[in-house]
N, C-alpha and C. Protein backbone atom coordinates (compact mmCIF):
# COMPACT_ATOMS: atom_id res chain seq x y z
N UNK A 1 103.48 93.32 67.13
CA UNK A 1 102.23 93.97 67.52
C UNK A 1 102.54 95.37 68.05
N UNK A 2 101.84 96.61 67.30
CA UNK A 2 102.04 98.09 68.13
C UNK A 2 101.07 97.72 69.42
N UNK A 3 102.07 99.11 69.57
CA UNK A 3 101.05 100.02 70.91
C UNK A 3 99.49 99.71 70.45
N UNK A 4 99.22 100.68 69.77
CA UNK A 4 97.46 100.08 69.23
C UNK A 4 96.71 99.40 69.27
N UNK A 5 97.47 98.26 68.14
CA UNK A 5 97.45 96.43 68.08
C UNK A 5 97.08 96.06 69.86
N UNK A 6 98.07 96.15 70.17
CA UNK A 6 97.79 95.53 71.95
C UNK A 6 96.90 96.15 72.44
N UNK A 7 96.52 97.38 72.11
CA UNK A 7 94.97 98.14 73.33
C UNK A 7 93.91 97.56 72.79
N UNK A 8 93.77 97.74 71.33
CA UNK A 8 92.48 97.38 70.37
C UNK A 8 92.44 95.90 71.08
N UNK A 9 93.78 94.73 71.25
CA UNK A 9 93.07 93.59 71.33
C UNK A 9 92.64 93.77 73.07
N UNK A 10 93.37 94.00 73.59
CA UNK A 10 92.97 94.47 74.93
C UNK A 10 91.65 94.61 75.21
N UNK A 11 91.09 95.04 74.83
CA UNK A 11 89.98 95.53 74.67
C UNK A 11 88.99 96.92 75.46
N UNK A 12 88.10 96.42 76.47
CA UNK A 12 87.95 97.77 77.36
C UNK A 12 88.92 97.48 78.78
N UNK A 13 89.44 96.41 79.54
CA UNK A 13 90.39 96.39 80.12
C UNK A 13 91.86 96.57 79.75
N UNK A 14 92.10 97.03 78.81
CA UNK A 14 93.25 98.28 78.52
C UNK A 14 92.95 99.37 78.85
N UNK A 15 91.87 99.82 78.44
CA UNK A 15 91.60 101.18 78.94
C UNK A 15 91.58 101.50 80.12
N UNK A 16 90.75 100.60 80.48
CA UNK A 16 91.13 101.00 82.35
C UNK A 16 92.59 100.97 82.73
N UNK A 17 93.22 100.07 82.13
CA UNK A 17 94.47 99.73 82.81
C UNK A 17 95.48 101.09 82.64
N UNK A 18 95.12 101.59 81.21
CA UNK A 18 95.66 102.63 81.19
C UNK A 18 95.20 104.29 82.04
N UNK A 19 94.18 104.13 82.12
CA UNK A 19 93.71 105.13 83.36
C UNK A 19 94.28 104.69 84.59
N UNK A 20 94.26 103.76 85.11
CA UNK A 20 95.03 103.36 86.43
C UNK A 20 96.00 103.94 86.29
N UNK A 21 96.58 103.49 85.01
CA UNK A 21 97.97 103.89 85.15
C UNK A 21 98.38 105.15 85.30
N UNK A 22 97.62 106.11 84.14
CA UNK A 22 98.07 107.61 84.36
C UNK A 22 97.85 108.27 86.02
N UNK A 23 96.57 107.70 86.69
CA UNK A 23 96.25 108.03 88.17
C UNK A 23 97.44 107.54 88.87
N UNK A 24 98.64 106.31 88.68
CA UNK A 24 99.47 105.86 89.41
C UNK A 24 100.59 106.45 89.26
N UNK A 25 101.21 107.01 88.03
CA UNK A 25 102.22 107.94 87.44
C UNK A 25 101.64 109.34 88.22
N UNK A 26 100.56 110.20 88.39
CA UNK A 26 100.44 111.97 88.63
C UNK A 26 100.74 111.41 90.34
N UNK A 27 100.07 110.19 90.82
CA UNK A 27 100.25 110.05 92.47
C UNK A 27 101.80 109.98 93.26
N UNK A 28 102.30 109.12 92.13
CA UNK A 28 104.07 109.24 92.49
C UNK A 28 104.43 110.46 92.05
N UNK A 29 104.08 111.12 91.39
CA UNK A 29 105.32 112.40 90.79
C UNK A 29 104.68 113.31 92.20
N UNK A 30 103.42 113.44 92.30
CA UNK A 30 103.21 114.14 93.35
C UNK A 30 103.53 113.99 94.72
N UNK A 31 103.90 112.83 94.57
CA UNK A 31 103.96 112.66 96.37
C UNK A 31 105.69 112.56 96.48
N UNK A 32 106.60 112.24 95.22
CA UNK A 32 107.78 112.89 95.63
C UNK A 32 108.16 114.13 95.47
N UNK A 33 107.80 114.96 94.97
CA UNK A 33 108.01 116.05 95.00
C UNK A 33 107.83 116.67 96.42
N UNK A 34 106.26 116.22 97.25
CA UNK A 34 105.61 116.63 98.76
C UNK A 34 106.66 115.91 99.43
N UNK A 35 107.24 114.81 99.49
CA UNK A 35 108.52 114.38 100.65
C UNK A 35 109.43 115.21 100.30
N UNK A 36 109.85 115.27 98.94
CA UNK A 36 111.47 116.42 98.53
C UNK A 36 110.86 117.59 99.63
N UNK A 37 110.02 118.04 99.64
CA UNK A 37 110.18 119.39 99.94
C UNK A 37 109.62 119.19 101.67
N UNK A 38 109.54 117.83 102.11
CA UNK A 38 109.37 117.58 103.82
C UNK A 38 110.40 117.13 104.10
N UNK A 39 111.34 117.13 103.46
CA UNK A 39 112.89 116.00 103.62
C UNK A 39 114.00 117.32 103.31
N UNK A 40 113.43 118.82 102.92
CA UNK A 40 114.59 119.50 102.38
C UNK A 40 115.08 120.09 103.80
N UNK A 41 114.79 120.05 105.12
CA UNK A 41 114.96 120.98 106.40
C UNK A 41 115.45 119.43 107.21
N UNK A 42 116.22 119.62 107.62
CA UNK A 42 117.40 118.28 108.30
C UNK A 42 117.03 118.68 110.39
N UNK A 43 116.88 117.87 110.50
CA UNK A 43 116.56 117.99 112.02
C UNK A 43 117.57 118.53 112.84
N UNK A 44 118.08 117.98 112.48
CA UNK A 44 119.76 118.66 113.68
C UNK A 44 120.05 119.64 113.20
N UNK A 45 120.12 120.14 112.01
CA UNK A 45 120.36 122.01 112.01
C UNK A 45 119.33 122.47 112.45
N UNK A 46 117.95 121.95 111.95
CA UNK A 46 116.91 122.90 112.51
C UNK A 46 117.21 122.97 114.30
N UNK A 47 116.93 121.62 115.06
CA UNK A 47 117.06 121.87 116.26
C UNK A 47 117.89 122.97 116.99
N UNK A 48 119.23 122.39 116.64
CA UNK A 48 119.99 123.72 116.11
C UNK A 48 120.04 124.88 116.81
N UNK A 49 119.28 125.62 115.58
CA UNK A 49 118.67 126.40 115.73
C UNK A 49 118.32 127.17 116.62
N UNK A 50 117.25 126.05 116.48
CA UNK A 50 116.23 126.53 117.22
C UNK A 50 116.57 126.90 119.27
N UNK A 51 117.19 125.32 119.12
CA UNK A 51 118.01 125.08 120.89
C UNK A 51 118.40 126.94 120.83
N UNK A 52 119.57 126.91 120.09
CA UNK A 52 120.03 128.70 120.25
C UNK A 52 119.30 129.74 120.19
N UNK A 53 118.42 130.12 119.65
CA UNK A 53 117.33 131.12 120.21
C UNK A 53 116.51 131.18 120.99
N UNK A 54 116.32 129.34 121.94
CA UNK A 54 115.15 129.19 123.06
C UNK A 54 116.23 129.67 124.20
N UNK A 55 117.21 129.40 124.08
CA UNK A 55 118.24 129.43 125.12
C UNK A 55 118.59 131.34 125.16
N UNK A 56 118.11 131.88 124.16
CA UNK A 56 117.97 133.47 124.23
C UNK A 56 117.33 133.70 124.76
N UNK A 57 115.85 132.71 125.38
CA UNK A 57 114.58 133.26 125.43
C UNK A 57 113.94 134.20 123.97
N UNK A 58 114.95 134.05 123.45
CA UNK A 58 114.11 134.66 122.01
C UNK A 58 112.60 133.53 121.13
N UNK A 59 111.90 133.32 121.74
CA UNK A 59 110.73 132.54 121.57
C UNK A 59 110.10 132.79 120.12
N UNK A 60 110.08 133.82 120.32
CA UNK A 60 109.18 134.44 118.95
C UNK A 60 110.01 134.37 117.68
N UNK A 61 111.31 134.27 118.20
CA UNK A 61 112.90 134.33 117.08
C UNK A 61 112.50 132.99 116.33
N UNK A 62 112.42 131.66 117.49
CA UNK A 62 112.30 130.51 116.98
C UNK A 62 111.22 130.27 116.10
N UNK A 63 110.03 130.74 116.61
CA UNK A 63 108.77 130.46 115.88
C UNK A 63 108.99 131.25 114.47
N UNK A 64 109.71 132.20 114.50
CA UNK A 64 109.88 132.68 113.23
C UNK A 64 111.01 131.90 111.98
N UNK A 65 111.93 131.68 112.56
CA UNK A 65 112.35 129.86 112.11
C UNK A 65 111.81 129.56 111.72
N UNK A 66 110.89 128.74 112.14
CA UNK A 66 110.30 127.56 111.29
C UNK A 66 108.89 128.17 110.47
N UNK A 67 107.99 129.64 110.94
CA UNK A 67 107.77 129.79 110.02
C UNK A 67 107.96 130.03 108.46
N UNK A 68 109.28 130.25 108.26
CA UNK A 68 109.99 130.65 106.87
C UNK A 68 110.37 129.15 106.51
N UNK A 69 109.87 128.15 106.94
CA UNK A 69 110.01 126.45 106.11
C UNK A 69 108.73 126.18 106.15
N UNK A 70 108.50 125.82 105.68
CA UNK A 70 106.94 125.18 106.31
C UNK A 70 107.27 123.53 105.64
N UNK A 71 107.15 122.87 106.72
CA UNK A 71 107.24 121.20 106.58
C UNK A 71 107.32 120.74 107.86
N UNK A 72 106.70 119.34 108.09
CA UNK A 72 106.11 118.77 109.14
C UNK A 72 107.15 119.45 110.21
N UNK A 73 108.11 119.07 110.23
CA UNK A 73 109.53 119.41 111.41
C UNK A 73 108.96 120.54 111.91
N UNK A 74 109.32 121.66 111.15
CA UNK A 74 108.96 122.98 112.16
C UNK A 74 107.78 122.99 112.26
N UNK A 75 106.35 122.51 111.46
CA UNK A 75 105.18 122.83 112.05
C UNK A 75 104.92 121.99 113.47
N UNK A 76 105.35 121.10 113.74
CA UNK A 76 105.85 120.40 114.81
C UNK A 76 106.10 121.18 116.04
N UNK A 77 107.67 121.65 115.89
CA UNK A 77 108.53 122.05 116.58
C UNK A 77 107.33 123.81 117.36
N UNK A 78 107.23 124.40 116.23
CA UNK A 78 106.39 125.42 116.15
C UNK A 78 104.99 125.72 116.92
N UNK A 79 104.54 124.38 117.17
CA UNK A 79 103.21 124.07 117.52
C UNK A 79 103.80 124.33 118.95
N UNK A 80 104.99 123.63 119.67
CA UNK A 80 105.14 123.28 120.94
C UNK A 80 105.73 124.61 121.03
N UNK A 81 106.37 125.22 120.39
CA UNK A 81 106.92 126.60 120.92
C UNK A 81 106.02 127.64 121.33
N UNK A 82 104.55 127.83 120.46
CA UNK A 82 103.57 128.72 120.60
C UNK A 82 103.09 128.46 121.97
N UNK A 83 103.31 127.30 122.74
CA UNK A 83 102.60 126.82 123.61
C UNK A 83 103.61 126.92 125.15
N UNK A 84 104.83 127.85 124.92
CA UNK A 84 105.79 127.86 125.73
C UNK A 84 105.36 128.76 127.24
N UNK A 85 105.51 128.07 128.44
CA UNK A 85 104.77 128.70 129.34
C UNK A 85 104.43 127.94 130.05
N UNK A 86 103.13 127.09 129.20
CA UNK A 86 102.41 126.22 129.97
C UNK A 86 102.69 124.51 130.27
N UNK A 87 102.27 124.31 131.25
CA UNK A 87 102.75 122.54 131.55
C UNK A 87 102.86 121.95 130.22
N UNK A 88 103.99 121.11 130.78
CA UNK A 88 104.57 120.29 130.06
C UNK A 88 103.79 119.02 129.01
N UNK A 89 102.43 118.71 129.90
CA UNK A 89 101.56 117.88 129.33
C UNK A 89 100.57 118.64 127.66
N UNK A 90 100.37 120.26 128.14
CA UNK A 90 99.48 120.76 127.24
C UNK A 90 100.46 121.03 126.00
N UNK A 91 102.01 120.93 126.51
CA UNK A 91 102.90 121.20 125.33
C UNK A 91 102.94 120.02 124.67
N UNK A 92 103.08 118.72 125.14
CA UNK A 92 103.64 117.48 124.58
C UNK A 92 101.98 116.92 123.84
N UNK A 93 101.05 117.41 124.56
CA UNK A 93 99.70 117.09 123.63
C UNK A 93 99.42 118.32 122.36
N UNK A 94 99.76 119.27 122.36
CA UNK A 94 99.85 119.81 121.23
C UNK A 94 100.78 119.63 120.18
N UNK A 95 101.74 119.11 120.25
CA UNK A 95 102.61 118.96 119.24
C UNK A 95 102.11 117.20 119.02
N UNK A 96 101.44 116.83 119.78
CA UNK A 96 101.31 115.20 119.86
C UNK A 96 100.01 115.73 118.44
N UNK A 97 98.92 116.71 118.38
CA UNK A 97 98.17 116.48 117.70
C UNK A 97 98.57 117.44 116.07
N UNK A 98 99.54 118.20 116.05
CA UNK A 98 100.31 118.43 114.94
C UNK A 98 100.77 116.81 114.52
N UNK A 99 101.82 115.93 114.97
CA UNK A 99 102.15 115.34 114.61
C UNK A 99 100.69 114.53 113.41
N UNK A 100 99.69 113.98 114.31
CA UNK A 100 98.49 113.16 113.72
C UNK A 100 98.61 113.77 112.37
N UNK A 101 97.93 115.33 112.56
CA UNK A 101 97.60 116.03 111.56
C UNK A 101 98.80 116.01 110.55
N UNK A 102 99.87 116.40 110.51
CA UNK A 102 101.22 115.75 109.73
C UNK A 102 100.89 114.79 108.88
N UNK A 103 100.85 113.44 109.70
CA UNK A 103 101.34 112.46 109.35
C UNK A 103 99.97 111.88 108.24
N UNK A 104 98.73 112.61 108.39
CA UNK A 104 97.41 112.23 107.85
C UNK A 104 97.87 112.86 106.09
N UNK A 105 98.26 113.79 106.59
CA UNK A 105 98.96 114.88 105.21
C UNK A 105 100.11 113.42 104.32
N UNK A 106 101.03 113.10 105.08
CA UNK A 106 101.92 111.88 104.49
C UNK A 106 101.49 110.73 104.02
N UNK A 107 100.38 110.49 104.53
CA UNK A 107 100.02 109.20 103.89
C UNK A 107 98.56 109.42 102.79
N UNK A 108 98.17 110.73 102.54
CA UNK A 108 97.14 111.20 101.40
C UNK A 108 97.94 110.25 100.06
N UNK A 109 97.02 109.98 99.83
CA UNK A 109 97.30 109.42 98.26
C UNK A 109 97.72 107.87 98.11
N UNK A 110 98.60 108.02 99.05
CA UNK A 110 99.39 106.36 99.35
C UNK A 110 98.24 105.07 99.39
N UNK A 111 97.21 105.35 99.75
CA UNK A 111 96.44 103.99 99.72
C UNK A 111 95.77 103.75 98.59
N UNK A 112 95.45 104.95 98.05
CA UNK A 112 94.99 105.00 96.24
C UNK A 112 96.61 103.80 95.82
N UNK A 113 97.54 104.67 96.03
CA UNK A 113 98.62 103.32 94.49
C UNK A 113 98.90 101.96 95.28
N UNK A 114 98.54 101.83 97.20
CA UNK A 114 98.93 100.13 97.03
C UNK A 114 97.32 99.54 96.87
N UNK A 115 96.25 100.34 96.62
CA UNK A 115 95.38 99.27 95.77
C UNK A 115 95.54 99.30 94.02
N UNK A 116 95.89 100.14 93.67
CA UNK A 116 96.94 100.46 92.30
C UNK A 116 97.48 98.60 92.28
N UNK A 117 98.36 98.72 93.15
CA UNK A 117 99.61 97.97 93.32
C UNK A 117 99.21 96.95 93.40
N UNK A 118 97.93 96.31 93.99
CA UNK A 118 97.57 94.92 94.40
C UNK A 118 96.48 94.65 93.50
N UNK A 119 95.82 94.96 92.92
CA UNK A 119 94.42 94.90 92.12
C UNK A 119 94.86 95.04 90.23
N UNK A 120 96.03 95.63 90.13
CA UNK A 120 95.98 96.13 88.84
C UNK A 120 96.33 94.26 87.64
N UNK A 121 97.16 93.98 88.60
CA UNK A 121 97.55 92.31 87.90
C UNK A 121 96.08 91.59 87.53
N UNK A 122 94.82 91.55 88.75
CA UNK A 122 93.83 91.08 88.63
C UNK A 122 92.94 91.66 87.38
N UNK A 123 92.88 92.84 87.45
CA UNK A 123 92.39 93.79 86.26
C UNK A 123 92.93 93.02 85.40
N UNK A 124 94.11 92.70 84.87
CA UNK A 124 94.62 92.17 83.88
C UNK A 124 94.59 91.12 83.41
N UNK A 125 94.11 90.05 84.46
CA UNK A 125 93.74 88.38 84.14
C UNK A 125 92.59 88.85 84.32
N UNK A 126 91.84 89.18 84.69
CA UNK A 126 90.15 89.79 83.90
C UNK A 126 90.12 89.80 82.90
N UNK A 127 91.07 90.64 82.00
CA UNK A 127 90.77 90.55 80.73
C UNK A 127 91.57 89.44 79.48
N UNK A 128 92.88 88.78 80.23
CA UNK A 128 93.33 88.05 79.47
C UNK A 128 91.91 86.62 79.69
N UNK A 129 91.33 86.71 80.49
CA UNK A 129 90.29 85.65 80.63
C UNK A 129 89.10 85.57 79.66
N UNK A 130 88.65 87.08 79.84
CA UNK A 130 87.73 87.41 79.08
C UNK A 130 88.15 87.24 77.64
N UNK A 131 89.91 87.05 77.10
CA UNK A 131 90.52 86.97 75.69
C UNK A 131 90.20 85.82 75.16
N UNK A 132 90.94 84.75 76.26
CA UNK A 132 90.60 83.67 75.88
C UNK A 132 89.35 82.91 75.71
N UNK A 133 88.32 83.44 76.58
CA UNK A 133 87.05 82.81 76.27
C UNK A 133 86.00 83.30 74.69
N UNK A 134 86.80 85.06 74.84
CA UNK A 134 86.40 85.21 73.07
C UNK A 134 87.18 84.72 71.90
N UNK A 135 88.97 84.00 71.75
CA UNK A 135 89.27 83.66 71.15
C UNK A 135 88.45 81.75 70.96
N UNK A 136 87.84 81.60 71.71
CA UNK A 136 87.31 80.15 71.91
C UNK A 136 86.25 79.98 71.10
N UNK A 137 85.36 81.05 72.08
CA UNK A 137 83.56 81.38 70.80
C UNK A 137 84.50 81.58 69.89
N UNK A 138 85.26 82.31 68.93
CA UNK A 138 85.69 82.60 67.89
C UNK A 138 85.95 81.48 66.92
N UNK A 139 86.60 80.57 67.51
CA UNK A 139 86.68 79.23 66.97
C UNK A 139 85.49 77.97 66.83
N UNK A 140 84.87 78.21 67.85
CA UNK A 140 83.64 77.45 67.78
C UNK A 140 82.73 77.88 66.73
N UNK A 141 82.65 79.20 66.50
CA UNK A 141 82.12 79.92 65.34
C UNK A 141 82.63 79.66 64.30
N UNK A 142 83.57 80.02 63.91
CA UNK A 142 84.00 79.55 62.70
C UNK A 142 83.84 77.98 61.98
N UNK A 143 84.13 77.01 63.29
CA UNK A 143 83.74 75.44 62.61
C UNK A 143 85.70 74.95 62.37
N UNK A 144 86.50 75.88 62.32
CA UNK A 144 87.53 75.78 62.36
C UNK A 144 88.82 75.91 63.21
N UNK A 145 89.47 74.98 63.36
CA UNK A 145 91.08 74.72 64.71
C UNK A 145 92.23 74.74 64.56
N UNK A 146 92.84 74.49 65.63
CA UNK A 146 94.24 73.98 65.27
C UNK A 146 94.79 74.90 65.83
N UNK A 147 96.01 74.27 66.46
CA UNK A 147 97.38 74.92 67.02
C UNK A 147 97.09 76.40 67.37
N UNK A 148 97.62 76.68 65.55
CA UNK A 148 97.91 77.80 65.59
C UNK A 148 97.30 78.70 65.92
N UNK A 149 95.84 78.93 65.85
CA UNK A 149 94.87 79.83 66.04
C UNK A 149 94.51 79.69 67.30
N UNK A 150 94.58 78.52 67.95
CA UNK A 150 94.42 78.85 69.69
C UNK A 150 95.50 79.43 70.11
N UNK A 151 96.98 79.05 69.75
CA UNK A 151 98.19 79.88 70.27
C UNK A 151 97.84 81.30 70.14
N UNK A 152 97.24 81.39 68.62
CA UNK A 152 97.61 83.26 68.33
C UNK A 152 96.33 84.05 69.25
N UNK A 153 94.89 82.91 69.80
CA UNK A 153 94.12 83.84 70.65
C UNK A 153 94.31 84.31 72.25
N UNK A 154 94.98 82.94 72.03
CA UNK A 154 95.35 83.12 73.82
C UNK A 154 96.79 83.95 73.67
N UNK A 155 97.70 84.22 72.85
CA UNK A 155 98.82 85.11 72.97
C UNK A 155 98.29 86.52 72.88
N UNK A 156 96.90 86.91 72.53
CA UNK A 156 96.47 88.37 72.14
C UNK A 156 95.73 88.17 73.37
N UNK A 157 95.28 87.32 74.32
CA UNK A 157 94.71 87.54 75.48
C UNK A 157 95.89 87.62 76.47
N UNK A 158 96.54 87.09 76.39
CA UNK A 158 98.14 87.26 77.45
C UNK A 158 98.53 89.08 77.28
N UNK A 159 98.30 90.00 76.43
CA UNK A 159 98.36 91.23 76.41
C UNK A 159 97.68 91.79 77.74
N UNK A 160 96.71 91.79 78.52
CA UNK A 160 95.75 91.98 79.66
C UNK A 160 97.20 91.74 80.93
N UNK A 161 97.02 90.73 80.53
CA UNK A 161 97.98 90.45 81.69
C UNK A 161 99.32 90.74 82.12
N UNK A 162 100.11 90.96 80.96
CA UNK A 162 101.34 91.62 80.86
C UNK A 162 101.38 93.34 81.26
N UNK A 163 99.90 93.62 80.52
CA UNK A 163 100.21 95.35 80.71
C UNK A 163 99.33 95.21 82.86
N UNK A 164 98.58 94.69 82.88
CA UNK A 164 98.31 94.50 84.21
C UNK A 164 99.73 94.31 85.19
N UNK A 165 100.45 93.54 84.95
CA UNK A 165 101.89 93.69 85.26
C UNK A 165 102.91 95.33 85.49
N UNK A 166 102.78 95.94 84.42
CA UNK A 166 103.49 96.72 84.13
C UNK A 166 103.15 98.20 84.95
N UNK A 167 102.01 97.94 85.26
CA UNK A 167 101.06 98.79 86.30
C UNK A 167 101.34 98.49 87.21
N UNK A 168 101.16 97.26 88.05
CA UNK A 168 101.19 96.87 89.43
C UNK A 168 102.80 97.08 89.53
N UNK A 169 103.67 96.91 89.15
CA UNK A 169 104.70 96.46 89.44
C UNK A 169 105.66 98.03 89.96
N UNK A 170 105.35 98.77 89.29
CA UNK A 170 105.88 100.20 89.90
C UNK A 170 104.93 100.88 90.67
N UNK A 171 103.83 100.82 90.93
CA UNK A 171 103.26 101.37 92.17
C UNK A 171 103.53 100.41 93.44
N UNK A 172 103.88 99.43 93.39
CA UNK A 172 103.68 98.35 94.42
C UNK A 172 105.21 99.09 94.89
N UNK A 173 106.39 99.12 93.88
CA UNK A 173 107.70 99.92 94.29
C UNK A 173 107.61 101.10 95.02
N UNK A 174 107.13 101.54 94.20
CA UNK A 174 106.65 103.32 95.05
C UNK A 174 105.83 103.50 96.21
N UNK A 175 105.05 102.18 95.96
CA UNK A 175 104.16 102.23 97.25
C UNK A 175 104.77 101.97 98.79
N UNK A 176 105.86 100.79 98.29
CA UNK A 176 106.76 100.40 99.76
C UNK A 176 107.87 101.71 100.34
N UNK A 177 108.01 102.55 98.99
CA UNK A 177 109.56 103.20 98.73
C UNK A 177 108.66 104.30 99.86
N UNK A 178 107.21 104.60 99.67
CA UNK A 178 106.73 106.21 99.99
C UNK A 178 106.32 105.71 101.76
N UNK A 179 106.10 104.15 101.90
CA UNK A 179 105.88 104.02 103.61
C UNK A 179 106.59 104.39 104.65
N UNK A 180 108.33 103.81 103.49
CA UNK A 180 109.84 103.88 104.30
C UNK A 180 110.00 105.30 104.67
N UNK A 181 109.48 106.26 103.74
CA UNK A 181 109.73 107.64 103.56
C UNK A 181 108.24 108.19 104.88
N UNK A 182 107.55 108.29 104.60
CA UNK A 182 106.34 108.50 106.08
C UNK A 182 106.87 107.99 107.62
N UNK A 183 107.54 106.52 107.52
CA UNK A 183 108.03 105.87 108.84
C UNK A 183 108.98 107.20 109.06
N UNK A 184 109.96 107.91 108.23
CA UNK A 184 111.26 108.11 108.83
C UNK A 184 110.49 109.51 109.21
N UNK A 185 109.79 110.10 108.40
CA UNK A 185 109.25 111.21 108.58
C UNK A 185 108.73 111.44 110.11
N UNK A 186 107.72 110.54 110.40
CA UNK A 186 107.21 110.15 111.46
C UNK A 186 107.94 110.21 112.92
N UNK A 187 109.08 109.61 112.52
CA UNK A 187 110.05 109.47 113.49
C UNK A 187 110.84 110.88 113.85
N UNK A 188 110.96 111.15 112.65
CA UNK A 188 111.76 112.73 112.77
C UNK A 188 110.69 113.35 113.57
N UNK A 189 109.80 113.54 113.24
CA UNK A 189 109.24 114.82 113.92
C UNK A 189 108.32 114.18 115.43
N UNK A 190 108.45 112.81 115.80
CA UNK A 190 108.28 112.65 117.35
C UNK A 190 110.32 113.12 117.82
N UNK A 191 110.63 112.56 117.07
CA UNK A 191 112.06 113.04 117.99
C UNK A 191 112.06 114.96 117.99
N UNK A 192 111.66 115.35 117.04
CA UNK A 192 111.71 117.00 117.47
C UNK A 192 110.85 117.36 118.28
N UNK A 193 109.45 116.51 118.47
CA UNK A 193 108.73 116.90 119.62
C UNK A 193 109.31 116.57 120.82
N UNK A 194 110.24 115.64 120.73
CA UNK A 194 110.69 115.04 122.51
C UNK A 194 112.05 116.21 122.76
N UNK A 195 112.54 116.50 122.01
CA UNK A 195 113.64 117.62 122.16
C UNK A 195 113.22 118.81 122.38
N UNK A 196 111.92 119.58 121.75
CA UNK A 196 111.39 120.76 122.09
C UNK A 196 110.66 120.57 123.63
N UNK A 197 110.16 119.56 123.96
CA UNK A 197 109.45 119.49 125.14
C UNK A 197 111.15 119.85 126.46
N UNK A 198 112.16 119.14 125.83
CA UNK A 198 113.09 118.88 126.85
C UNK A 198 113.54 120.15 126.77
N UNK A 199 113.64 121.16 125.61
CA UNK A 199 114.25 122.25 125.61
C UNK A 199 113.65 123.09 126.44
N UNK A 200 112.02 123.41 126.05
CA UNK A 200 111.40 124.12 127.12
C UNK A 200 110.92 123.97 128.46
N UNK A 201 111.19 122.44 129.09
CA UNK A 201 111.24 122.61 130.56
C UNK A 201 112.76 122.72 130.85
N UNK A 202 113.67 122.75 130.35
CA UNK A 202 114.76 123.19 130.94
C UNK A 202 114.68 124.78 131.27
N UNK A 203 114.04 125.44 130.18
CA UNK A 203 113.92 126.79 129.89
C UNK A 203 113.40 127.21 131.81
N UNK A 204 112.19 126.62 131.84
CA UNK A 204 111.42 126.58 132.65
C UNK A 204 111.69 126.97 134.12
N UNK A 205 112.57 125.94 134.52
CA UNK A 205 113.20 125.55 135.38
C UNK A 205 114.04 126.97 135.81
């Protein structure tokens, strides 16, 4: 059976399945590419950094740092530096509401592929259901049975379900692979907020 063969018997739940699919393929290519480029600036050089020009009092040095990256870390780090001066609470709540805003940015898209991920198999016994109940009328119509012709309707309805498979099964991957990747993210940039807060009340002091 082609490519074809299997959509034609498929019927209109191929089509969907295949729109899912292309929406589940542009959501992964896009959202690794957006971690590659939130994952390309490493915390401990940035801190780094940054520690060495707060310790100049060069303030404006640092903020200029992390303006020339732009990814959660320094918009982070950046947020609490602009804010250098004032108590410790208005610093650790401003970088507290960068972080939100961040992390709202990391998880865009992600809930589109784990309903991708959990729904697409069902899509697919939808229609291997809907196969078998037209390979059935088909037979009842005709007046004619046997074996073979129930095997060959319900094997062209098992198509639904296999490509429903083939969908769910790599977004459901990508879907766990892109959480692990948000958790660490997440984590990185509360640990650069707890280090910039510590850097600038030392400053302080």
């Amino acid at each position: 059976m082609s490519i074809w063969q299997m959509i034609n018997t498929g019927g209109v739940t191929m089509y969907i399945l295949i729109a899912v699919s292309i929406l589940s393929i542009a959501i992964i290519f896009e959202r690794v590419f957006y971690y590659s480029a939130m994952l390309r600036v490493k915390r401990l050089s940035l801190m780094e950094r940054i520690t060495a020009e707060v310790k100049k009092n060069n303030i404006q040095s640092a903020i200029g740092l992390c303006s020339k990256e732009k990814t959660c870390l320094t918009k982070v780090v950046s947020s609490g530096l602009e804010l250098a001066g004032r108590p410790a609470n208005i610093i650790s709540n401003g970088m507290e509401r960068t972080i939100a805003i961040e992390t709202v940015k990391l998880e865009k898209f992600t809930s589109i592929l784990g309903t991708i991920g959990s729904t697409a198999v069902y899509i697919g016994l939808f229609g291997t259901v809907l196969g078998i109940i037209r390979a059935f009328n088909d037979i009842s119509k005709s007046g004619s049975g046997g074996l073979n012709i129930v095997i060959s309707g319900i094997s062209e309805a098992l198509v639904c379900t296999a490509a429903g498979l083939c969908v769910a099964v790599p977004a459901v991957i990508a879907y766990n692979f892109f959480v692990k990747k948000i958790d660490r993210l997440i984590t990185e940039m509360e640990l650069c907020a707890s280090e910039t807060l510590d850097l600038l009340n030392s400053q302080n002091r």
